[in-house]
PDB file of N, CA and C in Angstrom:
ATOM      1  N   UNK A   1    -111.692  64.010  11.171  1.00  0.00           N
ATOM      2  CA  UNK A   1    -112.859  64.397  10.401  1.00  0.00           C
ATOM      3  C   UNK A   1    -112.412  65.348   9.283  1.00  0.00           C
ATOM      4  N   UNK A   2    -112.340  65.387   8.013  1.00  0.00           N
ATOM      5  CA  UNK A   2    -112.648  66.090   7.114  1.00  0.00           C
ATOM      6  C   UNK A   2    -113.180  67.306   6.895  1.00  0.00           C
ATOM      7  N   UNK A   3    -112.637  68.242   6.379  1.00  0.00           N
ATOM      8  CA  UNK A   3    -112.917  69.207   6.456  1.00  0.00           C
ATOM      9  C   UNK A   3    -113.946  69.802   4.792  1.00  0.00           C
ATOM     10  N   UNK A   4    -115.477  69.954   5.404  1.00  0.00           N
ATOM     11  CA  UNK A   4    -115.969  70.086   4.919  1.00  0.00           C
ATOM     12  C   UNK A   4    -116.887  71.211   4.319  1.00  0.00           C
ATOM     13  N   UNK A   5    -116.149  72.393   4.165  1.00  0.00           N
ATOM     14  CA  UNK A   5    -116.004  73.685   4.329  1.00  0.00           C
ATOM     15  C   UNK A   5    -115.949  74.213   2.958  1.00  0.00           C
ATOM     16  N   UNK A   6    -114.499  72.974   2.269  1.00  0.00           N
ATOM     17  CA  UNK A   6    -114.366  73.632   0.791  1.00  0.00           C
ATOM     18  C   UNK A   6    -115.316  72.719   0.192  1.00  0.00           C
ATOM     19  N   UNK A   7    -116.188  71.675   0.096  1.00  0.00           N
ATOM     20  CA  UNK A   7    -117.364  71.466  -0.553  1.00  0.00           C
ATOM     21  C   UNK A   7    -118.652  72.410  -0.250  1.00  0.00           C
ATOM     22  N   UNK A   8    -118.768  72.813   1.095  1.00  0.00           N
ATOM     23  CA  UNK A   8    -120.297  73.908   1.467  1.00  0.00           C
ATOM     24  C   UNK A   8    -119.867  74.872   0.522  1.00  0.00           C
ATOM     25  N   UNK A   9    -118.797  75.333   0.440  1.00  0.00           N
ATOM     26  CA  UNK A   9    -118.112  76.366  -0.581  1.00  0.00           C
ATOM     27  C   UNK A   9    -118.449  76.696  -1.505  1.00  0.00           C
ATOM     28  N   UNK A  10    -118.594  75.170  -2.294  1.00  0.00           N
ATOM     29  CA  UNK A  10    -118.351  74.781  -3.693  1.00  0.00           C
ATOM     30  C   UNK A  10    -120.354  74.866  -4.055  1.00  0.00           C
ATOM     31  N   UNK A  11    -121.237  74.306  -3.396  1.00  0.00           N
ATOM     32  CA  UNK A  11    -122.418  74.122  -3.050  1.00  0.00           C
ATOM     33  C   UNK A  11    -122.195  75.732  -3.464  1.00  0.00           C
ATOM     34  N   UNK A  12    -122.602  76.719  -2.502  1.00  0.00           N
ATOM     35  CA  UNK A  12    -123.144  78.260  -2.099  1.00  0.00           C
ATOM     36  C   UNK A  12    -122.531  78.758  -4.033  1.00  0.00           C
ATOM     37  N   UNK A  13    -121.305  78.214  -4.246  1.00  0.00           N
ATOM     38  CA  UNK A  13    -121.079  79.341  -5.074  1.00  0.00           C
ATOM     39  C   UNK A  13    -121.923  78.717  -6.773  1.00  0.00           C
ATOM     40  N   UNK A  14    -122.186  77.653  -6.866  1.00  0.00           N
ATOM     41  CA  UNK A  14    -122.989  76.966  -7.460  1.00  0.00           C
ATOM     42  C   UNK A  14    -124.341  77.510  -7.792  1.00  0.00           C
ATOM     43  N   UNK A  15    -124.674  77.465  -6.264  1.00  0.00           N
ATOM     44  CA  UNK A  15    -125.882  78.514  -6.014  1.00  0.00           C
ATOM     45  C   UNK A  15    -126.063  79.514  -6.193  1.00  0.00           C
ATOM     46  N   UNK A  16    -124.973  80.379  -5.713  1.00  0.00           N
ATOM     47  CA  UNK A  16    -125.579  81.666  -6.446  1.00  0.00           C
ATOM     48  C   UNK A  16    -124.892  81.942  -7.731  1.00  0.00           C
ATOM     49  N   UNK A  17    -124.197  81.462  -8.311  1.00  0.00           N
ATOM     50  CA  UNK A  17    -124.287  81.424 -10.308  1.00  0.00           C
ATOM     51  C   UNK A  17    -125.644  81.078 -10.679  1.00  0.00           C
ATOM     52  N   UNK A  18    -126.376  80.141 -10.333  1.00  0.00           N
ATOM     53  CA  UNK A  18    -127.454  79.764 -10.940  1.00  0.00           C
ATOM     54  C   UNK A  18    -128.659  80.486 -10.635  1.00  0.00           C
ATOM     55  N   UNK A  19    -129.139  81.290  -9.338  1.00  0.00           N
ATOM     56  CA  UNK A  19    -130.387  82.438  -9.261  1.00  0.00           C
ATOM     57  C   UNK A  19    -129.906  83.644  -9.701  1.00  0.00           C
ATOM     58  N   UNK A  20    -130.934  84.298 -10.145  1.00  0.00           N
ATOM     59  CA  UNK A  20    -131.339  85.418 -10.723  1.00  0.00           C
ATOM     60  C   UNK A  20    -131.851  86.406  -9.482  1.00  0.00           C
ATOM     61  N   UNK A  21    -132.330  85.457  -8.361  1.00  0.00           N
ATOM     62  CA  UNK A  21    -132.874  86.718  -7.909  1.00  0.00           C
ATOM     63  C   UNK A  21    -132.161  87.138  -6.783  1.00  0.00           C
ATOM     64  N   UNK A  22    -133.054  88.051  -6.394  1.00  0.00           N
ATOM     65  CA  UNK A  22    -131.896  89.737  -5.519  1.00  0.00           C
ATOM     66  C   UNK A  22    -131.318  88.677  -4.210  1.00  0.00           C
ATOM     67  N   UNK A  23    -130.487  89.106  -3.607  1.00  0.00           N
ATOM     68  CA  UNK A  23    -129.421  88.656  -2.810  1.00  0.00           C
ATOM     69  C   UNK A  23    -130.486  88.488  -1.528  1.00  0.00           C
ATOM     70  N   UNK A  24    -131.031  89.169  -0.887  1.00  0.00           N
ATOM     71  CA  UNK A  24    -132.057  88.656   0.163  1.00  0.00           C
ATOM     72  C   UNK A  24    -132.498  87.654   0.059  1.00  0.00           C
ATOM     73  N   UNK A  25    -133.356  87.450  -1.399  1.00  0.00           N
ATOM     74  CA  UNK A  25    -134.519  86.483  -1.857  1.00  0.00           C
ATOM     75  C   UNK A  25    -133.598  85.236  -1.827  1.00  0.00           C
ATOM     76  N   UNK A  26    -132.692  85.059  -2.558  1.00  0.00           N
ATOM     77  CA  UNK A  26    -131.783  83.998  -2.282  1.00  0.00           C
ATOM     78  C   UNK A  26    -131.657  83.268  -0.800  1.00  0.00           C
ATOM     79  N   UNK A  27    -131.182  84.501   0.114  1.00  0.00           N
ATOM     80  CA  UNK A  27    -131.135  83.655   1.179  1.00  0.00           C
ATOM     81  C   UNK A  27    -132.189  83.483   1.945  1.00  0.00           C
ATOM     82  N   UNK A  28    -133.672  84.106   1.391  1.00  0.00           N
ATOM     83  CA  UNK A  28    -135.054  83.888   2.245  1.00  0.00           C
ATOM     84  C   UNK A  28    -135.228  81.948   1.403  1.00  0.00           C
ATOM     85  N   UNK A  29    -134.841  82.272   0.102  1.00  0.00           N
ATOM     86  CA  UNK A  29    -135.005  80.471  -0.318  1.00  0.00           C
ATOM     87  C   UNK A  29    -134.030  79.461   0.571  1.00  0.00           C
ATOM     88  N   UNK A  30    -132.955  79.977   0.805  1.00  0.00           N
ATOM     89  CA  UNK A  30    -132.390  79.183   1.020  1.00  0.00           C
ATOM     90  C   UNK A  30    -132.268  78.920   2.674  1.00  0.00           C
ATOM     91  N   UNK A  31    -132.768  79.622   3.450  1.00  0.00           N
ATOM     92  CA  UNK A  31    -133.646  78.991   4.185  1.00  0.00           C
ATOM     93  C   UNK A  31    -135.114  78.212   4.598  1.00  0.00           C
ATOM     94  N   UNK A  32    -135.471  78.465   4.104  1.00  0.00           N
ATOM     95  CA  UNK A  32    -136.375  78.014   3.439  1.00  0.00           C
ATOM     96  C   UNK A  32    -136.249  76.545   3.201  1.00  0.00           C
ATOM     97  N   UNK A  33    -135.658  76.433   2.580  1.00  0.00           N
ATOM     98  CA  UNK A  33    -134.770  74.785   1.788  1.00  0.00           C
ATOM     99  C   UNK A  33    -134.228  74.082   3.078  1.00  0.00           C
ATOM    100  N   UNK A  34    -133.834  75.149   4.365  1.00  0.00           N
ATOM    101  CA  UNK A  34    -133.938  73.739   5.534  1.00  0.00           C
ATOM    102  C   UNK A  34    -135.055  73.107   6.249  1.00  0.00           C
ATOM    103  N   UNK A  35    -136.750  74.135   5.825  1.00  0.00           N
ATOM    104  CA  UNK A  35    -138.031  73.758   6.120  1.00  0.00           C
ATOM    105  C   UNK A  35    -138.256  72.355   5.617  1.00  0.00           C
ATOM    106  N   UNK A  36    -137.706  72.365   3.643  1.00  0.00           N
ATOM    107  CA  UNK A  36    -138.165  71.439   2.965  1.00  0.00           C
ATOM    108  C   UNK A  36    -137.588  70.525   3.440  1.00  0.00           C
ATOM    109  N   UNK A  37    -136.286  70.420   3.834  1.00  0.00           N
ATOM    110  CA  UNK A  37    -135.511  69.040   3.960  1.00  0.00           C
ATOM    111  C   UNK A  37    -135.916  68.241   4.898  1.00  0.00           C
ATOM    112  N   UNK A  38    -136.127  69.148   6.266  1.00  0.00           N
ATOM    113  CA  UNK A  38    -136.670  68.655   7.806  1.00  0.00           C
ATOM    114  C   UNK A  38    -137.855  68.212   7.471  1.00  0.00           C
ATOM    115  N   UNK A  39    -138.907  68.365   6.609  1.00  0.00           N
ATOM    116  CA  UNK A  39    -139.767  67.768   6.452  1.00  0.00           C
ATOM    117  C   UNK A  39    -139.936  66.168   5.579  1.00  0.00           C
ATOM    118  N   UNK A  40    -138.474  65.956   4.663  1.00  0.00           N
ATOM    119  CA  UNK A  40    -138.219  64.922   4.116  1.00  0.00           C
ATOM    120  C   UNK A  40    -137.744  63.910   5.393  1.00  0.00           C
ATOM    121  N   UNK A  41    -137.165  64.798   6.255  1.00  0.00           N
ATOM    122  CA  UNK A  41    -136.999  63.789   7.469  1.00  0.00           C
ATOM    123  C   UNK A  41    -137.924  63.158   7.943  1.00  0.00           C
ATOM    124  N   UNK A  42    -138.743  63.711   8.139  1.00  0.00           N
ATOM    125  CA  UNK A  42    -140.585  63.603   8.762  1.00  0.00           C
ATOM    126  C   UNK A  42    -140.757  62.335   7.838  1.00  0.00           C
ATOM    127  N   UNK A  43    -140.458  62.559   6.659  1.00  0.00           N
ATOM    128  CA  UNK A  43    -141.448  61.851   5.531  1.00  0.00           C
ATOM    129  C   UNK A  43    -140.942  60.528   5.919  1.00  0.00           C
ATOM    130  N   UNK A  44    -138.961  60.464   5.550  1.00  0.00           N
ATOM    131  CA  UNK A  44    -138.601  59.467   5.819  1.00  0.00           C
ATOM    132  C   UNK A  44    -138.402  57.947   7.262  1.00  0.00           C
ATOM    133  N   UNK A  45    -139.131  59.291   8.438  1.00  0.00           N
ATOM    134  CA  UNK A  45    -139.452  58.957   9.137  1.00  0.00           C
ATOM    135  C   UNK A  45    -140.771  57.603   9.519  1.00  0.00           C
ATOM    136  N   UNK A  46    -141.476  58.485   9.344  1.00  0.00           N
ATOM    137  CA  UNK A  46    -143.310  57.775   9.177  1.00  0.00           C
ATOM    138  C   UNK A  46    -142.960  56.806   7.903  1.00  0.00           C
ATOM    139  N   UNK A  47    -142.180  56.897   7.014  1.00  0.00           N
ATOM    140  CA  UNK A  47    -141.876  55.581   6.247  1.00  0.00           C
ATOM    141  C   UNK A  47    -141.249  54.699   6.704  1.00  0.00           C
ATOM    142  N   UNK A  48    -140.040  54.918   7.721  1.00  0.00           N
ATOM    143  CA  UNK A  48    -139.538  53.710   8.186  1.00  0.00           C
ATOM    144  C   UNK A  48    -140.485  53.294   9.364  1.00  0.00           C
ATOM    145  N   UNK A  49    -141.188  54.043   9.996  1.00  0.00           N
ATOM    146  CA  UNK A  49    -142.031  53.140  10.770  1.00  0.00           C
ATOM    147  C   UNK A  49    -143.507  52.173  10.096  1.00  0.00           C
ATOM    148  N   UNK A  50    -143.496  52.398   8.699  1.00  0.00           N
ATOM    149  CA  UNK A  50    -144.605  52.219   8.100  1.00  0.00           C
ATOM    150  C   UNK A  50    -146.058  53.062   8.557  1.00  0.00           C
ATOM    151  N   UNK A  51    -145.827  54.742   9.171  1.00  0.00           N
ATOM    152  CA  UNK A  51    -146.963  54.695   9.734  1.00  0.00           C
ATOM    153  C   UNK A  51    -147.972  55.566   8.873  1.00  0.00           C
ATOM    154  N   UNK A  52    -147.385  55.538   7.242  1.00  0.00           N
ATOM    155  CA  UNK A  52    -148.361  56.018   5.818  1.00  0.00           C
ATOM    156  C   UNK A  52    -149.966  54.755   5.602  1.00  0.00           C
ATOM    157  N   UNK A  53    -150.337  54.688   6.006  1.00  0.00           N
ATOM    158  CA  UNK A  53    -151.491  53.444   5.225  1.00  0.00           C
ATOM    159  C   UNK A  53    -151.568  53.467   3.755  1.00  0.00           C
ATOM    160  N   UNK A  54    -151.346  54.200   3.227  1.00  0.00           N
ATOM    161  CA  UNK A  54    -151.205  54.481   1.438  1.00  0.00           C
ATOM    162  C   UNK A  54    -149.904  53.757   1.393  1.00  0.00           C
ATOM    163  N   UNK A  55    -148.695  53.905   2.029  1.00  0.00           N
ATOM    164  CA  UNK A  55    -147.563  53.525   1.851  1.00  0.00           C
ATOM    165  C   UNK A  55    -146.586  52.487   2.340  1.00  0.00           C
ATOM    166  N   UNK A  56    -147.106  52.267   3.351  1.00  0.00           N
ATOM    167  CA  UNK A  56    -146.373  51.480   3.870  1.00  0.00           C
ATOM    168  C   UNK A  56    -144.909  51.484   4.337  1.00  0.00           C
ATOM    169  N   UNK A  57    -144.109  50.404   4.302  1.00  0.00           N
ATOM    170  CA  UNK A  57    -142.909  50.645   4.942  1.00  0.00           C
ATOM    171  C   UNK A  57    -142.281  51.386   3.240  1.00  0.00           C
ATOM    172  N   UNK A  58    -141.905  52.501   3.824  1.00  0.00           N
ATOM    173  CA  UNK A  58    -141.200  53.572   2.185  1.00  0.00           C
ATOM    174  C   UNK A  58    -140.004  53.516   2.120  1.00  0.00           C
ATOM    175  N   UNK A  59    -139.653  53.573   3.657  1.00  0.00           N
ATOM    176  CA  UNK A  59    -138.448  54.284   3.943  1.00  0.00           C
ATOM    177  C   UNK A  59    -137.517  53.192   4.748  1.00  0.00           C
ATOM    178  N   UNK A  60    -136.236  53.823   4.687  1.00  0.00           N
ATOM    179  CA  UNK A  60    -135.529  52.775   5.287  1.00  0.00           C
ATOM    180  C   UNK A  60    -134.721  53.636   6.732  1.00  0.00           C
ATOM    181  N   UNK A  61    -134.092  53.085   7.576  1.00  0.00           N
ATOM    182  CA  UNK A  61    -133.664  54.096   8.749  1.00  0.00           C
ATOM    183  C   UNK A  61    -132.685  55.006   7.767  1.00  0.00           C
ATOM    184  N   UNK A  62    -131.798  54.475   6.979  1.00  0.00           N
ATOM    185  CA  UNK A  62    -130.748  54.719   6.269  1.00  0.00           C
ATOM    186  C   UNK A  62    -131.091  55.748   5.652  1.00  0.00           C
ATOM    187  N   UNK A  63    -132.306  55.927   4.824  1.00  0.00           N
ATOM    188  CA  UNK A  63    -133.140  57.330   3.980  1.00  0.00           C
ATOM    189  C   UNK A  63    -133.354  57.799   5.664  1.00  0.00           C
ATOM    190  N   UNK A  64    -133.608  57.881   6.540  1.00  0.00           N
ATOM    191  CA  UNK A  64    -133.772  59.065   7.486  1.00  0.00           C
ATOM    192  C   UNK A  64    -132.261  59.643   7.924  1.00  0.00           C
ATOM    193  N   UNK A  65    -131.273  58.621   7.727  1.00  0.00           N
ATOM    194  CA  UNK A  65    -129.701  58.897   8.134  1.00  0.00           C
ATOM    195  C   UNK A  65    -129.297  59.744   6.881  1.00  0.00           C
ATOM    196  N   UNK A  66    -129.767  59.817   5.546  1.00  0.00           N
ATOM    197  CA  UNK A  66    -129.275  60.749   4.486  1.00  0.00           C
ATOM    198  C   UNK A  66    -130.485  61.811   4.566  1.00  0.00           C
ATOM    199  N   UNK A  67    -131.629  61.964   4.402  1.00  0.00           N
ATOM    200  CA  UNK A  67    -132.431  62.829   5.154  1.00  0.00           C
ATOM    201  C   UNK A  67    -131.429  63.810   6.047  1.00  0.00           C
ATOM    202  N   UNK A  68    -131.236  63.659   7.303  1.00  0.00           N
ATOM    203  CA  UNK A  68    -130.690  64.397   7.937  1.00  0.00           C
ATOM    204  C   UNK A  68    -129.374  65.066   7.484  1.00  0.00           C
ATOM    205  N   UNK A  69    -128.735  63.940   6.975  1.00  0.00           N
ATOM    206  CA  UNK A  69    -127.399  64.963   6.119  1.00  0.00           C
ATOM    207  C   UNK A  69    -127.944  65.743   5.575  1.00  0.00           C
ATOM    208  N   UNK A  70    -128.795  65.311   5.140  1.00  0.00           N
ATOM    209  CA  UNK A  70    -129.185  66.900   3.966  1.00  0.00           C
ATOM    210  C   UNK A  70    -129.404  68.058   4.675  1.00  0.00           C
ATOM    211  N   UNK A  71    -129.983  67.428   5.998  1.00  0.00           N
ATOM    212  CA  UNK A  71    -130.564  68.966   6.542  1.00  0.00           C
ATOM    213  C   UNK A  71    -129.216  69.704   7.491  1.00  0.00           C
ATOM    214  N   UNK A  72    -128.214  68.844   7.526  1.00  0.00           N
ATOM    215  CA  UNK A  72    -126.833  69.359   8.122  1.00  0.00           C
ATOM    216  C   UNK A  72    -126.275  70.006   6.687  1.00  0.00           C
ATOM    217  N   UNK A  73    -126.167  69.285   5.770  1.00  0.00           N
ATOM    218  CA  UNK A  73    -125.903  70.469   4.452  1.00  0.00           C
ATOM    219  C   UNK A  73    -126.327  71.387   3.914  1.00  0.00           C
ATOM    220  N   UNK A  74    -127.653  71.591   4.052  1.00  0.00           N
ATOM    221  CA  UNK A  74    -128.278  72.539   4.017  1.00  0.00           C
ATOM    222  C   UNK A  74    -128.246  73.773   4.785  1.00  0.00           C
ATOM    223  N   UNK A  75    -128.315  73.354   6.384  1.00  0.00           N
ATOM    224  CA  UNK A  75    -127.813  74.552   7.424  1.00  0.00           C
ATOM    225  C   UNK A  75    -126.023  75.117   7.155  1.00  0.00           C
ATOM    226  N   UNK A  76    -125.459  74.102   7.016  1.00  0.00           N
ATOM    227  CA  UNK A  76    -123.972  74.286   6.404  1.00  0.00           C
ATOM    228  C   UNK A  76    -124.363  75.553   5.557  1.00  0.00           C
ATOM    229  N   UNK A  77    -124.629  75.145   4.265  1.00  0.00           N
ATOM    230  CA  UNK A  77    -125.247  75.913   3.069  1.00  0.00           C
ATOM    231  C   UNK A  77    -125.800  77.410   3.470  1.00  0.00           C
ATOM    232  N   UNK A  78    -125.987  77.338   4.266  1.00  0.00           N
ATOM    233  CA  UNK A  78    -127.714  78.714   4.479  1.00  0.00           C
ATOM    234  C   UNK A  78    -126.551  79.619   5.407  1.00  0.00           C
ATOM    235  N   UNK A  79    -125.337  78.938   6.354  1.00  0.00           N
ATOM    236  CA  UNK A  79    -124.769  79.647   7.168  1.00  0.00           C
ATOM    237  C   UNK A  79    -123.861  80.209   6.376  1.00  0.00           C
ATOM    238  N   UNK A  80    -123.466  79.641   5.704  1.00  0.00           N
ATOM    239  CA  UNK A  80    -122.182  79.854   4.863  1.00  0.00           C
ATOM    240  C   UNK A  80    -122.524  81.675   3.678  1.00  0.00           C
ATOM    241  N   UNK A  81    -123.880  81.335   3.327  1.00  0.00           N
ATOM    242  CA  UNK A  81    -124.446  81.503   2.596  1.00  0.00           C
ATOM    243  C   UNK A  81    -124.654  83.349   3.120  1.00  0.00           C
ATOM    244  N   UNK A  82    -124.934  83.051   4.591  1.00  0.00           N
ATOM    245  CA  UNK A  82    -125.716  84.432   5.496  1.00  0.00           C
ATOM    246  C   UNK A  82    -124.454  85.256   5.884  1.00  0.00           C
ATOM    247  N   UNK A  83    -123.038  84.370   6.313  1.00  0.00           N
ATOM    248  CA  UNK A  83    -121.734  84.775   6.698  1.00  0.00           C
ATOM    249  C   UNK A  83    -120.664  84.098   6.167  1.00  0.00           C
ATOM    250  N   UNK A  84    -119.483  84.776   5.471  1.00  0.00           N
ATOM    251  CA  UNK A  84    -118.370  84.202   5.136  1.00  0.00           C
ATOM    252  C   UNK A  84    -117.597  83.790   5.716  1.00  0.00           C
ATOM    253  N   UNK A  85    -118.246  84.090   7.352  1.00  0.00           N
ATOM    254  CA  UNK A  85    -117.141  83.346   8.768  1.00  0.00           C
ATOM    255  C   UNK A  85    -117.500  82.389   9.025  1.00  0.00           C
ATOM    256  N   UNK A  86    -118.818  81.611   8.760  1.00  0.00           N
ATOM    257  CA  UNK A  86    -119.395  80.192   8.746  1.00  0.00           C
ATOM    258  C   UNK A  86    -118.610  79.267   9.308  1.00  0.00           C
ATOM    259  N   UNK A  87    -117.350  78.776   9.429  1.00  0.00           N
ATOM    260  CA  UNK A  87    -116.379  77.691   9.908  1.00  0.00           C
ATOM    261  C   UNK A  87    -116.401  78.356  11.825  1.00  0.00           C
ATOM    262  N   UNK A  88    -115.943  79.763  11.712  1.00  0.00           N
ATOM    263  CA  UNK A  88    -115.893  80.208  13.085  1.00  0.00           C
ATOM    264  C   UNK A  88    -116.948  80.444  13.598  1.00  0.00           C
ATOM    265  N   UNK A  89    -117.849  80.427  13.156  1.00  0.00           N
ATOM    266  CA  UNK A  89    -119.719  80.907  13.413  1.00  0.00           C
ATOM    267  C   UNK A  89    -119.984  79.947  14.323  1.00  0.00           C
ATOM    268  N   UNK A  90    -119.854  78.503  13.554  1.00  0.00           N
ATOM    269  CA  UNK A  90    -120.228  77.337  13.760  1.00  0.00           C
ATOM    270  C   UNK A  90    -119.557  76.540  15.252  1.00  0.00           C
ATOM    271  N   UNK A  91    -117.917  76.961  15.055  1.00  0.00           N
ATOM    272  CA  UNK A  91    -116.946  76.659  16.061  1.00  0.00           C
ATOM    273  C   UNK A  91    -117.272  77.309  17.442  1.00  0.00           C
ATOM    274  N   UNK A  92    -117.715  78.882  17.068  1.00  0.00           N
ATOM    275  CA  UNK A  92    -118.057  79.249  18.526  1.00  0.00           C
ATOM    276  C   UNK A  92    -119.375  78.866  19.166  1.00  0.00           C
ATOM    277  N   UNK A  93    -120.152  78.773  17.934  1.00  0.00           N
ATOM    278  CA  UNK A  93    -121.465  78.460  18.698  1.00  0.00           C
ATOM    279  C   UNK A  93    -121.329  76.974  19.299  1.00  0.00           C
ATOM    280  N   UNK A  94    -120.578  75.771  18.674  1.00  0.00           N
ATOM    281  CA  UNK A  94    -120.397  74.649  19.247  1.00  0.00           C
ATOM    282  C   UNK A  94    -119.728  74.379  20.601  1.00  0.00           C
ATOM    283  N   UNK A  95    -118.639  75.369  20.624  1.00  0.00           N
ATOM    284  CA  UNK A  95    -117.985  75.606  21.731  1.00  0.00           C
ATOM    285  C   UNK A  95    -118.884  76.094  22.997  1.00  0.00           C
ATOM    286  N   UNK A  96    -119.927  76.629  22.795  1.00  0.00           N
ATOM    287  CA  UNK A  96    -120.742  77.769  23.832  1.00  0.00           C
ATOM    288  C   UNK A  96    -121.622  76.271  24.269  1.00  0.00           C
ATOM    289  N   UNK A  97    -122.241  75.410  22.812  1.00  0.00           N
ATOM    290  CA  UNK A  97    -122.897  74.398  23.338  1.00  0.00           C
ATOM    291  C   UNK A  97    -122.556  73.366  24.256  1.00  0.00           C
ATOM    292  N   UNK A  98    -121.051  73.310  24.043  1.00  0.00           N
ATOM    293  CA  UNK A  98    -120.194  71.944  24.625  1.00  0.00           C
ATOM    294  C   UNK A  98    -120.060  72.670  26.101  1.00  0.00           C
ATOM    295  N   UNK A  99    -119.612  73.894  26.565  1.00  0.00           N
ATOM    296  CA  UNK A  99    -119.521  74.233  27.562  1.00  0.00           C
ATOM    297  C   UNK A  99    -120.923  74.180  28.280  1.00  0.00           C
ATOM    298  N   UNK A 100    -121.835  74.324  27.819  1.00  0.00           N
ATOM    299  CA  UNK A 100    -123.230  74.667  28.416  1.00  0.00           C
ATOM    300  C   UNK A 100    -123.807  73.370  29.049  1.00  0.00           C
ATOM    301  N   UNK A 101    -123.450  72.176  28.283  1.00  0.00           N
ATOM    302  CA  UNK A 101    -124.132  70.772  27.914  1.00  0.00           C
ATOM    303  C   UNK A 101    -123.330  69.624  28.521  1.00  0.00           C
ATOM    304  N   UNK A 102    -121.636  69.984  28.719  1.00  0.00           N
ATOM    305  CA  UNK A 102    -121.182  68.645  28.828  1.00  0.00           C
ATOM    306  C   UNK A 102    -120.407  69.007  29.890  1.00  0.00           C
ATOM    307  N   UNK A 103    -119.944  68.024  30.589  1.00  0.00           N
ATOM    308  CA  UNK A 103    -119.201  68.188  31.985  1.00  0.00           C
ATOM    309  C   UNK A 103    -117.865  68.649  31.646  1.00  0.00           C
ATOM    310  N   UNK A 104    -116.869  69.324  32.219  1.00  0.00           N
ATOM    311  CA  UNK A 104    -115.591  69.119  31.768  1.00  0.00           C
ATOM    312  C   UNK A 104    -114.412  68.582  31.503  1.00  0.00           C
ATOM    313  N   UNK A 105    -115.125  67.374  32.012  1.00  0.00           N
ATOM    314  CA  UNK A 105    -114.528  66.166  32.119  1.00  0.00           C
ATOM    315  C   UNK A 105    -114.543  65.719  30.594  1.00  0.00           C
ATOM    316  N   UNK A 106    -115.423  65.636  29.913  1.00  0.00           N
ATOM    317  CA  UNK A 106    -116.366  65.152  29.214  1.00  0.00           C
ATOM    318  C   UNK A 106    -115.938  66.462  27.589  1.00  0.00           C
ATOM    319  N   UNK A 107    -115.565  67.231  27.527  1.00  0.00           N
ATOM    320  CA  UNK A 107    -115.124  68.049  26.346  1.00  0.00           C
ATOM    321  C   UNK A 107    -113.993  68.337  26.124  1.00  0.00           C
ATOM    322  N   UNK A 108    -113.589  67.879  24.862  1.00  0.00           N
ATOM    323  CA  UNK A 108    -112.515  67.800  23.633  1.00  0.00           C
ATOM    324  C   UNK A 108    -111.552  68.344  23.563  1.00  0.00           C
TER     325      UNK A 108
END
């Protein structure tokens, strides 16, 4: 798997060249921005089932499979964003999950 760390990178620092506003507010938006996305999931959701009556079938499973990237880039984004340890943030908390969740048989 690819290491996708120096693009979230590249994203955050993008981001903050381009706002103006105070360093909190930034990251109150940019959480925020994983509300909006999870809700494009929703959207793209009820479109692939056709269950809009205005709309019909909108969506395809595939728009709910990029949907969700977004909302994995986005949390990427927002962590990265809150801590510059983001890679180890992520590693320990995955690690705590895999131990909690999977047999030991069964982890990596």
């Amino acid at each position: 798997m690819p290491d996708m760390w120096p693009t979230i990178e590249g994203l955050v620092n993008r981001l903050e060249q381009h706002s103006e506003l105070p360093r909190e507010q930034q990251l109150l938006v940019q959480l925020l921005k994983i509300q909006e996305e999870t809700g494009e999931v929703a959207e793209a959701v009820i479109g692939a089932l056709g269950q809009n009556p205005r709309k019909g079938m909108s969506h395809t499973w595939q728009d709910v499979e990029a949907e969700v990237c977004d909302v994995i880039v986005t949390g990427m984004v927002a962590l990265l964003r809150l801590n510059p340890e983001a890679p180890s943030v992520l590693a320990r908390h995955l690690a705590r999950i895999s131990a909690r969740d999977l047999p030991a048989t069964n982890q990596p």
